[in-house]
PDB file of N, CA and C in Angstrom:
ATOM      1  N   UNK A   1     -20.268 208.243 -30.177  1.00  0.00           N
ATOM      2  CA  UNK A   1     -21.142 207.090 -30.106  1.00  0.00           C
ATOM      3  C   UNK A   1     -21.055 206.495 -28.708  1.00  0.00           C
ATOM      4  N   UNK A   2     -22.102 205.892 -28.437  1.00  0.00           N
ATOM      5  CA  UNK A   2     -21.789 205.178 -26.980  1.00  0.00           C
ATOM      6  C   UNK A   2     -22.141 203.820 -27.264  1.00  0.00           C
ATOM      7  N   UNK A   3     -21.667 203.125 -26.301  1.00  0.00           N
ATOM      8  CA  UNK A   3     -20.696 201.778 -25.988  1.00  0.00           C
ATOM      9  C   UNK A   3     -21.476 201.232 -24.564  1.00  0.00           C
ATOM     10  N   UNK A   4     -22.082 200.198 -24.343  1.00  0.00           N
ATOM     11  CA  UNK A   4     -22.433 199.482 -23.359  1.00  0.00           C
ATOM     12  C   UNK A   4     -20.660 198.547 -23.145  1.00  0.00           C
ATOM     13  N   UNK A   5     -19.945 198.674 -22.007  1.00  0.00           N
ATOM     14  CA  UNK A   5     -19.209 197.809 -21.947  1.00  0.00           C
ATOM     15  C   UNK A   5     -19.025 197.017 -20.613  1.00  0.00           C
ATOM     16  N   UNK A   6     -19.681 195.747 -20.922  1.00  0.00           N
ATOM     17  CA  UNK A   6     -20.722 194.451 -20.107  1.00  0.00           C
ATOM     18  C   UNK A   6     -19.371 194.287 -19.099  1.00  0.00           C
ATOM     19  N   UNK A   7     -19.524 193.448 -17.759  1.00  0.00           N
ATOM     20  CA  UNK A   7     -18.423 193.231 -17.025  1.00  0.00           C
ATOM     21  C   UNK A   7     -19.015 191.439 -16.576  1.00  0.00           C
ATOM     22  N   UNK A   8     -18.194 190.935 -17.595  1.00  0.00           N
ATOM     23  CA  UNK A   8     -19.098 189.182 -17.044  1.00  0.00           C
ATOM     24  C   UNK A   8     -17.942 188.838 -16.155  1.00  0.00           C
ATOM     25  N   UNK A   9     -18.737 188.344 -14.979  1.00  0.00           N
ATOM     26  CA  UNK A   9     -18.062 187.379 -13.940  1.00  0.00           C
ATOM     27  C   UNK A   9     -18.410 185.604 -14.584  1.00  0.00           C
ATOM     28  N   UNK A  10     -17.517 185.135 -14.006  1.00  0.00           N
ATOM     29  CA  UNK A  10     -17.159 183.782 -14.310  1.00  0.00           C
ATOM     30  C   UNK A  10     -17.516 182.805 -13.089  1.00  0.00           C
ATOM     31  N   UNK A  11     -17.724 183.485 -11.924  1.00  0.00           N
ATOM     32  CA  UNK A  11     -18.388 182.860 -10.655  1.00  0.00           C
ATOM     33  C   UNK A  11     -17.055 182.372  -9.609  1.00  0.00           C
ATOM     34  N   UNK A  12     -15.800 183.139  -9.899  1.00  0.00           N
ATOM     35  CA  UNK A  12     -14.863 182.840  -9.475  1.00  0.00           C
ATOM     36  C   UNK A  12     -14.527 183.545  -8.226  1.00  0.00           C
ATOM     37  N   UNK A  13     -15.242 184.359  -7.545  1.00  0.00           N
ATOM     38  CA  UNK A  13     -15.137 184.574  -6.241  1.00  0.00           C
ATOM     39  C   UNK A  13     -15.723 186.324  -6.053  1.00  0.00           C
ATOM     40  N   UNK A  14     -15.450 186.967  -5.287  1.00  0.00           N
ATOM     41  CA  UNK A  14     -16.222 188.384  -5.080  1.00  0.00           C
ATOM     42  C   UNK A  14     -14.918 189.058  -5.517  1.00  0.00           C
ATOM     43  N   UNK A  15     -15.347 190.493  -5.541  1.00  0.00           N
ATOM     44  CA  UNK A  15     -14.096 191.525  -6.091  1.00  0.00           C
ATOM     45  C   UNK A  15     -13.402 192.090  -4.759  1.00  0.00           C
ATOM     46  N   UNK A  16     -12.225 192.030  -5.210  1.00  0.00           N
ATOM     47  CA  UNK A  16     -10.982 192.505  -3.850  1.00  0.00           C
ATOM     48  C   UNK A  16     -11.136 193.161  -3.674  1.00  0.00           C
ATOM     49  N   UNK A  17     -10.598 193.883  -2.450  1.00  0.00           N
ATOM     50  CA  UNK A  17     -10.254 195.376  -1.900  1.00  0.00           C
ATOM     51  C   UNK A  17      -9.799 195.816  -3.114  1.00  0.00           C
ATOM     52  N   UNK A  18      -8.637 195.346  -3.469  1.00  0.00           N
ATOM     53  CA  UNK A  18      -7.500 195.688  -4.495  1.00  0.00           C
ATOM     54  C   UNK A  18      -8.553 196.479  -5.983  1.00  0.00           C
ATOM     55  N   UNK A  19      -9.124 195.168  -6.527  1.00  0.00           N
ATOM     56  CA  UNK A  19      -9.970 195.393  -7.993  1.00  0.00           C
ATOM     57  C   UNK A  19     -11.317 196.523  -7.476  1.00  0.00           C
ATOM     58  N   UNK A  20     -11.393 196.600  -6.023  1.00  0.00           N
ATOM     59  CA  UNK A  20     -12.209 197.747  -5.779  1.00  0.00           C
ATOM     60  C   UNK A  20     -11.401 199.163  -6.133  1.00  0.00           C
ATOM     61  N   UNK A  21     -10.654 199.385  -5.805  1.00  0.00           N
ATOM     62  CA  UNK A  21      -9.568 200.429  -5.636  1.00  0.00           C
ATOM     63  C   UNK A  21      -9.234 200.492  -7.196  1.00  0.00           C
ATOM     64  N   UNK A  22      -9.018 199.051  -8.101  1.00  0.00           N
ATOM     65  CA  UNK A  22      -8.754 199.758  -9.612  1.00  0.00           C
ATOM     66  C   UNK A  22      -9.989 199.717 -10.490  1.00  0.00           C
ATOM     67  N   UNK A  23     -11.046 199.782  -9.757  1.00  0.00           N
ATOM     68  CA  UNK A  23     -12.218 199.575 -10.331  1.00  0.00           C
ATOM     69  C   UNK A  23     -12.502 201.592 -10.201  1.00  0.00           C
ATOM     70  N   UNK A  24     -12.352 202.117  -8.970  1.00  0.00           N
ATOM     71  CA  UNK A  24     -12.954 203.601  -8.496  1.00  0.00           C
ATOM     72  C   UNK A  24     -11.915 204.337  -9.286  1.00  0.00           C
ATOM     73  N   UNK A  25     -10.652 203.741  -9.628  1.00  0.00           N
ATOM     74  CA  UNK A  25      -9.299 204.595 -10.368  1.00  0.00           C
ATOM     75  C   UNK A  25      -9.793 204.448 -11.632  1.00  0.00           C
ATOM     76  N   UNK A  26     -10.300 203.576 -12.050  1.00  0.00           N
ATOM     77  CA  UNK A  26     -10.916 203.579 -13.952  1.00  0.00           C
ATOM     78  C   UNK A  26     -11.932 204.353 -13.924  1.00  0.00           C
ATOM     79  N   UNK A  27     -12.494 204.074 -13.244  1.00  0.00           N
ATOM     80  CA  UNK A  27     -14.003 205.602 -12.993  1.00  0.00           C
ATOM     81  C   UNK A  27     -13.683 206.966 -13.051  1.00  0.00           C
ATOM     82  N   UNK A  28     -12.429 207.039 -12.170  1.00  0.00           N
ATOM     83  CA  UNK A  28     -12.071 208.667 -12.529  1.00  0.00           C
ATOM     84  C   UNK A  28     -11.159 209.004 -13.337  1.00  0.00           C
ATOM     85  N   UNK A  29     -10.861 207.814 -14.103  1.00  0.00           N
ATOM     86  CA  UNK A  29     -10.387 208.396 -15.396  1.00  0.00           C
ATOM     87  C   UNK A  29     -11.508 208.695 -17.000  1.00  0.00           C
ATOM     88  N   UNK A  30     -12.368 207.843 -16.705  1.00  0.00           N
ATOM     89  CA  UNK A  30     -12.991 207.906 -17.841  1.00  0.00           C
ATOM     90  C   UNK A  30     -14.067 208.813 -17.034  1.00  0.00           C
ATOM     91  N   UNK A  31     -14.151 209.504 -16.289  1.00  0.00           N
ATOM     92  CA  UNK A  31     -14.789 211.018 -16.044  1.00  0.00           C
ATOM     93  C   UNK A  31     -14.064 212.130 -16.297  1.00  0.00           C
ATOM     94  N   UNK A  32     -13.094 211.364 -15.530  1.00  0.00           N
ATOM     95  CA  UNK A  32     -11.982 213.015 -16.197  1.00  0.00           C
ATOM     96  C   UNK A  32     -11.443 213.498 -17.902  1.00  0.00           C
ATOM     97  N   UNK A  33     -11.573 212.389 -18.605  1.00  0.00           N
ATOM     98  CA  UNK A  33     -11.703 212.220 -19.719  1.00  0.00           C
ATOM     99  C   UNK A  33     -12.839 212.311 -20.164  1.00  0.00           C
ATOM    100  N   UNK A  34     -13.671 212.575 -20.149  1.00  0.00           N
ATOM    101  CA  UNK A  34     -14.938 212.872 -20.655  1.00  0.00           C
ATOM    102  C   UNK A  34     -15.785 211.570 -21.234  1.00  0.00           C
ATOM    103  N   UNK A  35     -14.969 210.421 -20.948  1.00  0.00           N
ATOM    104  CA  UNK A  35     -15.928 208.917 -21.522  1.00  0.00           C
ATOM    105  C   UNK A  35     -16.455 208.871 -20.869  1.00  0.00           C
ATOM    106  N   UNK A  36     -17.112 209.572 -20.047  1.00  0.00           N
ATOM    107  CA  UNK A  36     -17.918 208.567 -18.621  1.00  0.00           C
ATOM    108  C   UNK A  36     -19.351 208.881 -18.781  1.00  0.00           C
ATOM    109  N   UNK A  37     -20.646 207.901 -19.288  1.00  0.00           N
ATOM    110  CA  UNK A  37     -21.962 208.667 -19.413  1.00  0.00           C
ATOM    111  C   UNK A  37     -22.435 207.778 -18.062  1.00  0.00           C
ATOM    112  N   UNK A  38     -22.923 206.382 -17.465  1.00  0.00           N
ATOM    113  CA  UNK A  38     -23.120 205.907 -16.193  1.00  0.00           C
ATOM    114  C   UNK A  38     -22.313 204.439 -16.108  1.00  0.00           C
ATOM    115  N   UNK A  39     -22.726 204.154 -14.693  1.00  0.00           N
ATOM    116  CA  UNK A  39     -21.974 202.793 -14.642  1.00  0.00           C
ATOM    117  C   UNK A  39     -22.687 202.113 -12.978  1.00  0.00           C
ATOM    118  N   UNK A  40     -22.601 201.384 -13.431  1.00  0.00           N
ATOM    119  CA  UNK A  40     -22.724 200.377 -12.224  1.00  0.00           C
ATOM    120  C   UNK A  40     -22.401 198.652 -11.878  1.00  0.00           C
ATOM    121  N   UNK A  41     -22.540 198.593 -11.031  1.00  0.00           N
ATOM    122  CA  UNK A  41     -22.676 196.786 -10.379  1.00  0.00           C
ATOM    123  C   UNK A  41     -23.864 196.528 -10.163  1.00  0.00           C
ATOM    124  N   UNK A  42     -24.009 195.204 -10.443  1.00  0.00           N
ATOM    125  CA  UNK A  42     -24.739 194.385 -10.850  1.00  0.00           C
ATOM    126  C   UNK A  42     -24.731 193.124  -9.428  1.00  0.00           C
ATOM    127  N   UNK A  43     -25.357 192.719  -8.718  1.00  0.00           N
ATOM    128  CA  UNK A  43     -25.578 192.106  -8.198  1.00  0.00           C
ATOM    129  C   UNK A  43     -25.324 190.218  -8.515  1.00  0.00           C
ATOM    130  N   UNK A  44     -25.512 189.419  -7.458  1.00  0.00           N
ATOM    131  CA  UNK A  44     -26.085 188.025  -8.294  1.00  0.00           C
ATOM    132  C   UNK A  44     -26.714 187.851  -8.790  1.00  0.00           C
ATOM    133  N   UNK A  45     -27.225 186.736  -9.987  1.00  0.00           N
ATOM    134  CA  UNK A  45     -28.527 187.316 -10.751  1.00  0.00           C
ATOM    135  C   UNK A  45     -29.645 185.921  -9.968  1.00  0.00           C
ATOM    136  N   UNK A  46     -29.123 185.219  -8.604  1.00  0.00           N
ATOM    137  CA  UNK A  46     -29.529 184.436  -7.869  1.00  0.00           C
ATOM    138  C   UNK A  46     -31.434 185.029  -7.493  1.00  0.00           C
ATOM    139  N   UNK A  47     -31.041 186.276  -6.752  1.00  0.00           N
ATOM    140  CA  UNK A  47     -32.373 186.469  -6.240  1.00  0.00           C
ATOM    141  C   UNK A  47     -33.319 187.617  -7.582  1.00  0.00           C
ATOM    142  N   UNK A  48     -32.845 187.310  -8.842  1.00  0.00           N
ATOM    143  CA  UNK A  48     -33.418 187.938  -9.401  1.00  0.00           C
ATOM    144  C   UNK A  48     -34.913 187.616 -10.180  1.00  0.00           C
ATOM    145  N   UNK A  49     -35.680 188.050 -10.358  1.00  0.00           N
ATOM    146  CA  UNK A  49     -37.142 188.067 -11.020  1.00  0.00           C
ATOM    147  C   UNK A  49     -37.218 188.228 -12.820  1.00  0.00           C
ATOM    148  N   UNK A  50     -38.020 187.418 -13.347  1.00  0.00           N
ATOM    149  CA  UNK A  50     -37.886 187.549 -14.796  1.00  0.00           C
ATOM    150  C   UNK A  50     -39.694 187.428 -14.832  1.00  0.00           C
ATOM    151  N   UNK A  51     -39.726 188.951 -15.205  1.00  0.00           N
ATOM    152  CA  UNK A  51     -41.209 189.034 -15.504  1.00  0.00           C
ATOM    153  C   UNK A  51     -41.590 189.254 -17.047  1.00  0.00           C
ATOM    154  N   UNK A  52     -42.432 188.797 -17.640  1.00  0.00           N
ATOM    155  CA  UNK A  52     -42.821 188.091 -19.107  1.00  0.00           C
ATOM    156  C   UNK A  52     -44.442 188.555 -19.453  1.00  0.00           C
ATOM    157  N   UNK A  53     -44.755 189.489 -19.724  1.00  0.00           N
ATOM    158  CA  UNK A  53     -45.980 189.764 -19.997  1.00  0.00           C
ATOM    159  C   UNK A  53     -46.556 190.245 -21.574  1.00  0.00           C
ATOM    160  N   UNK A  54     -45.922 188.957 -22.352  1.00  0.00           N
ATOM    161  CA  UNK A  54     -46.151 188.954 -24.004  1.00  0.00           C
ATOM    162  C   UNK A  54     -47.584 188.494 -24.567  1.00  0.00           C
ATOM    163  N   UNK A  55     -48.054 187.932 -23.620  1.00  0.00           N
ATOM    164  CA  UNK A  55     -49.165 187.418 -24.008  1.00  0.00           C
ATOM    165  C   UNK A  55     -50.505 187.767 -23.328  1.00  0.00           C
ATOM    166  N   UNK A  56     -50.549 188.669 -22.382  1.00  0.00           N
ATOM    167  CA  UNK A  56     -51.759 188.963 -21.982  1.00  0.00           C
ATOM    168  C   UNK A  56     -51.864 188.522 -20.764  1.00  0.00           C
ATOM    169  N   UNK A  57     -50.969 187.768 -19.997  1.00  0.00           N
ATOM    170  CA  UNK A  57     -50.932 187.434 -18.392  1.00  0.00           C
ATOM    171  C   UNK A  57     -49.580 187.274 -18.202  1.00  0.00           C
ATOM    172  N   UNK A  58     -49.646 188.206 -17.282  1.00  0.00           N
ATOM    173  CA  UNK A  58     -47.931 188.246 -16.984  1.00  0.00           C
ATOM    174  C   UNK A  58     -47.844 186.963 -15.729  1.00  0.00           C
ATOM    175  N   UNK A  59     -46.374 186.919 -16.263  1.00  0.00           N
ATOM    176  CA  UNK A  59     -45.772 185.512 -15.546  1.00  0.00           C
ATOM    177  C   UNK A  59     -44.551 186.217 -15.467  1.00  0.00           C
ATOM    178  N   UNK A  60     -43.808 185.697 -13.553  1.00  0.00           N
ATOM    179  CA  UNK A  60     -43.143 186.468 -13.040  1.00  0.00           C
ATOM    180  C   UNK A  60     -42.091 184.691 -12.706  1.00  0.00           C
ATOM    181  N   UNK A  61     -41.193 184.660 -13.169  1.00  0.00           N
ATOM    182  CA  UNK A  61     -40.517 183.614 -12.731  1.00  0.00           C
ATOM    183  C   UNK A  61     -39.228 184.020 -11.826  1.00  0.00           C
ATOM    184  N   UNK A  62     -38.772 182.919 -10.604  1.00  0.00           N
ATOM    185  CA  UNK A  62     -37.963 183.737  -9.755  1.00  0.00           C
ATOM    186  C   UNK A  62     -36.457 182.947 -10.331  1.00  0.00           C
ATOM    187  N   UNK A  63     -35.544 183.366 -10.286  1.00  0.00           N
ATOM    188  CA  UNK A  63     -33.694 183.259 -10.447  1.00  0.00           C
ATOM    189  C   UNK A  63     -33.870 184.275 -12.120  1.00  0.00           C
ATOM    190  N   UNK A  64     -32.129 183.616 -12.693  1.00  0.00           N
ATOM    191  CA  UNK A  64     -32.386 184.640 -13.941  1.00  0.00           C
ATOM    192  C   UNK A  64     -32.858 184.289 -15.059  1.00  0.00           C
ATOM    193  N   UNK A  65     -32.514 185.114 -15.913  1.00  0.00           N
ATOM    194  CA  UNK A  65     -33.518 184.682 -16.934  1.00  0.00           C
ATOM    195  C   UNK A  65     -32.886 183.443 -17.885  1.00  0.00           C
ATOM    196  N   UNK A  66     -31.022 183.513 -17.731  1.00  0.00           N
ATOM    197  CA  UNK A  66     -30.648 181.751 -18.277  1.00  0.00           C
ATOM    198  C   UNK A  66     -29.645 181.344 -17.142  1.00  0.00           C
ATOM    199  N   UNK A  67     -29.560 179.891 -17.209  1.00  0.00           N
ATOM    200  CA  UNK A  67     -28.827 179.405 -16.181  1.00  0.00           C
ATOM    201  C   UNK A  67     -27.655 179.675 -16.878  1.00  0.00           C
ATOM    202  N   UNK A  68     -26.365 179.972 -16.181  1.00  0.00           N
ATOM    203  CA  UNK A  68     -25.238 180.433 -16.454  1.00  0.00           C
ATOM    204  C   UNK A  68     -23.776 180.060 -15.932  1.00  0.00           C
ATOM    205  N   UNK A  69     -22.915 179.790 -15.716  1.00  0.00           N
ATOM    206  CA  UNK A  69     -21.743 179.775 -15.219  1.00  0.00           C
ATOM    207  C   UNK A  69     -21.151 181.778 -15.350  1.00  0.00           C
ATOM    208  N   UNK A  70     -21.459 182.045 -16.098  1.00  0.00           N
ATOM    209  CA  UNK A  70     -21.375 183.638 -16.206  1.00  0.00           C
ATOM    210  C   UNK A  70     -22.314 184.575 -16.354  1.00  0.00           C
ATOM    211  N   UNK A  71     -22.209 185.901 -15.621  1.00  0.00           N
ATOM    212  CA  UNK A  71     -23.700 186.278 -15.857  1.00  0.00           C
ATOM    213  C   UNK A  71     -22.744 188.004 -15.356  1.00  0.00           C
ATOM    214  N   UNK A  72     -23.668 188.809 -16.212  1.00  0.00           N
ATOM    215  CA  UNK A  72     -23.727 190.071 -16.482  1.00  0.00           C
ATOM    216  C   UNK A  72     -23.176 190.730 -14.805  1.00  0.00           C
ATOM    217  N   UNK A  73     -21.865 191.356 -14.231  1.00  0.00           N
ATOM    218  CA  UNK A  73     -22.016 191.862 -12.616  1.00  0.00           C
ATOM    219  C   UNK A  73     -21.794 193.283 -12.763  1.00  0.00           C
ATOM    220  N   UNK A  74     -21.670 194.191 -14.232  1.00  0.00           N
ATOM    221  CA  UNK A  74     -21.686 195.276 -13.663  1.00  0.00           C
ATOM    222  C   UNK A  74     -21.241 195.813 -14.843  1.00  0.00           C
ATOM    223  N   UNK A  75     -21.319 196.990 -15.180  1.00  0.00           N
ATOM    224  CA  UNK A  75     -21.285 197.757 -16.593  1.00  0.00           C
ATOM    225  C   UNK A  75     -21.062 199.245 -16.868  1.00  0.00           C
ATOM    226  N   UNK A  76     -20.442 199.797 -17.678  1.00  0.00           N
ATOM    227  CA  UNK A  76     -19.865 201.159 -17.969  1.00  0.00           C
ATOM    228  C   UNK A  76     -20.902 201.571 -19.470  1.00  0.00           C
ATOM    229  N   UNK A  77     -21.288 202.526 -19.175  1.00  0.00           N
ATOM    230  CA  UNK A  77     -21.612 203.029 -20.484  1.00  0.00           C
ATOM    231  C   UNK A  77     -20.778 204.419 -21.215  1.00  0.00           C
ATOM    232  N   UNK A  78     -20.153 204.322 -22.065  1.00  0.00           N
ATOM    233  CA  UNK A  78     -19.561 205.382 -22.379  1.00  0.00           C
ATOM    234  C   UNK A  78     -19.615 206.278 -23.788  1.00  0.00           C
ATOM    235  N   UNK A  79     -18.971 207.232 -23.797  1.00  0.00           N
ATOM    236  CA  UNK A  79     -19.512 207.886 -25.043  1.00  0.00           C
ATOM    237  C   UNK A  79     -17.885 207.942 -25.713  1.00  0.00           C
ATOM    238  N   UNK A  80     -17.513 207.217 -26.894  1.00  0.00           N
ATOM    239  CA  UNK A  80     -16.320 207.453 -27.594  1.00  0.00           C
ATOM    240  C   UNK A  80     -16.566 207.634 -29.086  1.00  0.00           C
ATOM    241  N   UNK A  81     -15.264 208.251 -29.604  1.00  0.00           N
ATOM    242  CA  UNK A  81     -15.400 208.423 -30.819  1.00  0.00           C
ATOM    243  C   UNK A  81     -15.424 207.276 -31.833  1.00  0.00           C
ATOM    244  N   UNK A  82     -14.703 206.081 -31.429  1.00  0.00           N
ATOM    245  CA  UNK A  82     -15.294 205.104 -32.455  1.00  0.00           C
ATOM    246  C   UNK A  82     -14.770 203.726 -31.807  1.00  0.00           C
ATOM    247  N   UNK A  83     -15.046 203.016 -32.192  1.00  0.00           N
ATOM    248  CA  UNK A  83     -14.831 201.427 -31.376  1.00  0.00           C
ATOM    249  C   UNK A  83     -13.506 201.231 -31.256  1.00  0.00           C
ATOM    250  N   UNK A  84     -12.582 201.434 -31.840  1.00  0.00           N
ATOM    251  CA  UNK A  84     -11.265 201.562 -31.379  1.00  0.00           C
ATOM    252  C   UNK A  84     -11.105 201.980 -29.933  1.00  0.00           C
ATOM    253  N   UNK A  85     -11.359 203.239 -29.798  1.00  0.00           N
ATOM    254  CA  UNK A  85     -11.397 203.794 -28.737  1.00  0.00           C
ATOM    255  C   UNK A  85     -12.086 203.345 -27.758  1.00  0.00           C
ATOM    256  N   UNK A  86     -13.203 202.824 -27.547  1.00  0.00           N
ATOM    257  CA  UNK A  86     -13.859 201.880 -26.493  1.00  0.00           C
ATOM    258  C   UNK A  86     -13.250 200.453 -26.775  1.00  0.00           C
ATOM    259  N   UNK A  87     -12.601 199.601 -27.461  1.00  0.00           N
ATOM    260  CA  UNK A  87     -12.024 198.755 -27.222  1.00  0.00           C
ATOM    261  C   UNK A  87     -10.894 199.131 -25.954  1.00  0.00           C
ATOM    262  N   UNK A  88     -10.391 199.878 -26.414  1.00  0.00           N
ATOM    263  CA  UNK A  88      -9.188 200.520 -25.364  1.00  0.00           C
ATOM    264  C   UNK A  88      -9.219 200.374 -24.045  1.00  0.00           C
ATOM    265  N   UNK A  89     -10.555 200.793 -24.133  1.00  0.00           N
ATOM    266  CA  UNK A  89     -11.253 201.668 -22.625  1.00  0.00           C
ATOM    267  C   UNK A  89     -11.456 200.163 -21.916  1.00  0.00           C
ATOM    268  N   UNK A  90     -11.852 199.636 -22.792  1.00  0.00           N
ATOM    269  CA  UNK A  90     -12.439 198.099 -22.540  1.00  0.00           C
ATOM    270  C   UNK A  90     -11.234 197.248 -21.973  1.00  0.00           C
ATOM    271  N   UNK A  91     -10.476 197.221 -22.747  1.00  0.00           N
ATOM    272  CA  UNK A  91      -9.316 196.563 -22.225  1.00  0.00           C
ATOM    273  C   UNK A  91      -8.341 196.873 -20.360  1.00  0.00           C
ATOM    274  N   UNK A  92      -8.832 198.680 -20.363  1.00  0.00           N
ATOM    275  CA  UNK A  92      -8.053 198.935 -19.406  1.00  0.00           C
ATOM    276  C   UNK A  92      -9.454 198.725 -17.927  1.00  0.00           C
ATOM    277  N   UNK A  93     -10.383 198.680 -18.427  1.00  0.00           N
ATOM    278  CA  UNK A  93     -11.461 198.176 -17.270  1.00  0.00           C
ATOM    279  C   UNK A  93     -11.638 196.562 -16.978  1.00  0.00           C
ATOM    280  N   UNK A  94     -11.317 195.660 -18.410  1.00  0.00           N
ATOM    281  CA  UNK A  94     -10.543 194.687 -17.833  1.00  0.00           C
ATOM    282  C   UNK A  94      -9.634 194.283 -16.640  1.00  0.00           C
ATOM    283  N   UNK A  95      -8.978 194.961 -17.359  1.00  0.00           N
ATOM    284  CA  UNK A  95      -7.641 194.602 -16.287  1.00  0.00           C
ATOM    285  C   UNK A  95      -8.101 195.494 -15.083  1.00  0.00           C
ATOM    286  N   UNK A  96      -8.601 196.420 -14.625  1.00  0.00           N
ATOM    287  CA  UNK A  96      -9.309 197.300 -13.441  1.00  0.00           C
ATOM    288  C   UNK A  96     -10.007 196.051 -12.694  1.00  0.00           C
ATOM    289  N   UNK A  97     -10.858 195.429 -13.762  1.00  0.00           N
ATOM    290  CA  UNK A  97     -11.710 194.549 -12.512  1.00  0.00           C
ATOM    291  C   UNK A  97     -11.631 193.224 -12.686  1.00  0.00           C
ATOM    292  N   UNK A  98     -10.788 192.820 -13.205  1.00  0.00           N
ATOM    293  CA  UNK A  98     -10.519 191.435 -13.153  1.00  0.00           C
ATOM    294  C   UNK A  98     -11.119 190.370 -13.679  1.00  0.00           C
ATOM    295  N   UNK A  99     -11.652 191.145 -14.919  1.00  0.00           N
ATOM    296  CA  UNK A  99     -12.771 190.364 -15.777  1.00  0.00           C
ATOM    297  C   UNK A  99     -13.018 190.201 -16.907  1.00  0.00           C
ATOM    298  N   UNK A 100     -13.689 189.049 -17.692  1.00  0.00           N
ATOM    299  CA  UNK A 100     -13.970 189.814 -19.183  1.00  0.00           C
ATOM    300  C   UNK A 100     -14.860 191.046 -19.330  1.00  0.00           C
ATOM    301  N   UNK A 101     -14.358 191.551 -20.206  1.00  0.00           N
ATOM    302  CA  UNK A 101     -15.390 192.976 -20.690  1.00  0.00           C
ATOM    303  C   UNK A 101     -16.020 192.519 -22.327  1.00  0.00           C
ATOM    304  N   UNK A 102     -17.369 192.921 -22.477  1.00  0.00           N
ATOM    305  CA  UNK A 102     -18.164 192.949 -23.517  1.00  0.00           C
ATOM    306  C   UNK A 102     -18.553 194.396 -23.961  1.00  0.00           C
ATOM    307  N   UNK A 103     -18.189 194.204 -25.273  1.00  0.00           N
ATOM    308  CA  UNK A 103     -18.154 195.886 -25.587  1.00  0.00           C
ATOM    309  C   UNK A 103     -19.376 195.615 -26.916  1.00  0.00           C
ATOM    310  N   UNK A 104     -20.251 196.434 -26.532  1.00  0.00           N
ATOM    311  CA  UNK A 104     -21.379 196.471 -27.629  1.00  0.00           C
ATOM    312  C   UNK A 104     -21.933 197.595 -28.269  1.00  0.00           C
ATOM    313  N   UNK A 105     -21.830 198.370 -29.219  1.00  0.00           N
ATOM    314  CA  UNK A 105     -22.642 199.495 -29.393  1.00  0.00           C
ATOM    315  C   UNK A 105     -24.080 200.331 -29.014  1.00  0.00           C
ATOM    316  N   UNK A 106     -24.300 200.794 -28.649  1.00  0.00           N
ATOM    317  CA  UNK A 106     -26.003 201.488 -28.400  1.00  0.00           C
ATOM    318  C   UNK A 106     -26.315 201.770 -30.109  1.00  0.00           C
ATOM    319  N   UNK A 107     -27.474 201.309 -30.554  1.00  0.00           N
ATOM    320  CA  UNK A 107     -28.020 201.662 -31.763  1.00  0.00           C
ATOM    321  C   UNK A 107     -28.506 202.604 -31.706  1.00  0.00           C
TER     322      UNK A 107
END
């Protein structure tokens, strides 16, 4: 099954050299282990665009889509055998990047 597992920042400063370095070491473990399907960072969600086209005229509003003290900076998607096991994973990318992790299923 695969696992979206969210990386929320708290707005508490940028990521270290250091949490860079255990951020690229959790990457090549959950490749070398075979959890690894993609992953990335996530930017500020400052200069971001929220475009809305439910009704027949799209409307493009500029920052994100909620005001936040925390907001989504970067995410692992992985493939494990059952939520146990991505809790795990979750916990040790925690502590990799210095953050909470949100672990959600793909339906």
């Amino acid at each position: 099954m695969q696992y979206l597992l969210s990386v929320i920042h708290d707005g508490t400063g940028v990521t270290t050299p250091t949490e860079e370095a255990d951020i690229d070491t959790f990457n090549e473990r959950l490749q070398a282990e075979g959890y690894w399907v993609f992953a990335g960072g996530l930017g500020s969600p400052e200069p971001a665009t929220v475009v809305d086209n439910r009704n027949g005229e799209v409307v493009f509003t500029d920052g994100p889509f909620v005001e936040s003290k925390e907001y989504l900076a970067g995410f692992w998607i992985i493939e494990a055998p059952d939520l146990d096991v991505a809790l795990e994973l979750a916990t040790e990318g925690s502590k990799s990047c210095n953050r909470k992790v949100e672990v959600r299923p793909f339906l």
